[in-house]
Protein backbone atom coordinates (compact mmCIF):
# COMPACT_ATOMS: atom_id res chain seq x y z
CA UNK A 1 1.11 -52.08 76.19
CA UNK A 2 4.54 -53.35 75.99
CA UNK A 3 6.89 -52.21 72.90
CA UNK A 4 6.45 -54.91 70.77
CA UNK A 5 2.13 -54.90 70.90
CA UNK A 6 3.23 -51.50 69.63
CA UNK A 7 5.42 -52.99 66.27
CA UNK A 8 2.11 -54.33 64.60
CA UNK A 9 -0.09 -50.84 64.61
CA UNK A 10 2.86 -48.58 64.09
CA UNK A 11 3.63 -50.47 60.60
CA UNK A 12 -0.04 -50.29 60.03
CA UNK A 13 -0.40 -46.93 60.48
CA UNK A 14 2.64 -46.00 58.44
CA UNK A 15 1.25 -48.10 55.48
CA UNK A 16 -2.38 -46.21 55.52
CA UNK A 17 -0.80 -42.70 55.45
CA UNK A 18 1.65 -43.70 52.90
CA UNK A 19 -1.24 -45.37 50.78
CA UNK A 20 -2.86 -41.95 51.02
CA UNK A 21 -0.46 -39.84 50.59
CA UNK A 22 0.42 -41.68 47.25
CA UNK A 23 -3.14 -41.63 46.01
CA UNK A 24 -4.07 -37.73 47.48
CA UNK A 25 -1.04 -36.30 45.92
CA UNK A 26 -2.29 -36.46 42.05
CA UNK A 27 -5.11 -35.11 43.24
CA UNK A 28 -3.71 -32.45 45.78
CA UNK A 29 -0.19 -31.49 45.19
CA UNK A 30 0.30 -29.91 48.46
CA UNK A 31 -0.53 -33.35 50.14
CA UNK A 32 3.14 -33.73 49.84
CA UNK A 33 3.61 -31.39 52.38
CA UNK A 34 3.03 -34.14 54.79
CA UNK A 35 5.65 -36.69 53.39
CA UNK A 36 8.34 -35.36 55.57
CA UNK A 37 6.04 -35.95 58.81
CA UNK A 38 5.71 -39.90 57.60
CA UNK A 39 9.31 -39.97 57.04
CA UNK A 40 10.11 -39.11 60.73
CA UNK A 41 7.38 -42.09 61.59
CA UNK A 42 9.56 -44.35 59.56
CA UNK A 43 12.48 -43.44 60.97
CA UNK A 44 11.03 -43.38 64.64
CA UNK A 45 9.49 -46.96 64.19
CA UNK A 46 13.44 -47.86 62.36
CA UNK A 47 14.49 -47.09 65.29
CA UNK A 48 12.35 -49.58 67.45
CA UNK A 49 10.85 -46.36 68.70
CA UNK A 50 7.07 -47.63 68.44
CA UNK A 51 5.36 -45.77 70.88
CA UNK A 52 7.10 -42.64 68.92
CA UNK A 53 5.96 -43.44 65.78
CA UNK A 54 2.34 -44.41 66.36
CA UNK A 55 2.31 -40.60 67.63
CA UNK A 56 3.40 -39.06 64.94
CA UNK A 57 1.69 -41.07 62.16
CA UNK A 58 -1.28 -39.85 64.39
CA UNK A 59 -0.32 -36.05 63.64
CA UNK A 60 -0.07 -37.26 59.87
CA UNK A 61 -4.00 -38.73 60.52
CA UNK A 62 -5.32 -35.75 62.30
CA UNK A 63 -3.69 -33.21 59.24
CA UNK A 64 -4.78 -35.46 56.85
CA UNK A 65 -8.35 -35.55 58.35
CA UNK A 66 -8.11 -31.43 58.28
CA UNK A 67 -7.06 -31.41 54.58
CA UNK A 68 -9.94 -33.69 53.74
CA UNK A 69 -12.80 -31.47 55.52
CA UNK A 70 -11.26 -28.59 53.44
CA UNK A 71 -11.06 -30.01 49.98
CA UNK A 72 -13.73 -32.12 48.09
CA UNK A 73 -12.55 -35.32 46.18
CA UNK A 74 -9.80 -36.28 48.32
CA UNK A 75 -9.50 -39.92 49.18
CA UNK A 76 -10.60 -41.80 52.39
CA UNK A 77 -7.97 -42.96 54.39
């Protein structure tokens, strides 16, 4: 997949964890925790680095995913 396939599902993927994270934290303070790793993701994909940021929005999935088999009531992503 060339760089710029990559653009389209990096800004995706950003949008969906920020989306969650702005509707989990009222519910979940501590859902903040994972701001800082969707902060690198926009500065990675900034940066043209797409490839870079679909991984780490993918670590923001996968904790999100963990935090939601732990505690009731939290939004879907």
């Amino acid at each position: 997949m060339n760089v710029e396939a990559m653009r389209q599902p990096a800004a995706a993927s950003i949008q969906l964890c920020y989306r969650w994270l702005e509707a989990a934290a009222p519910i979940l303070p501590q859902a903040a925790a994972l701001a800082p790793g969707l902060v690198t993701a926009v500065q990675q994909y900034t940066a043209h680095q797409y490839a870079a940021s679909l991984n780490q929005t993918a670590a923001v999935f996968h904790a999100v995913q963990h935090l939601r088999s732990t505690v009731p009531g939290l939004p879907a992503l």
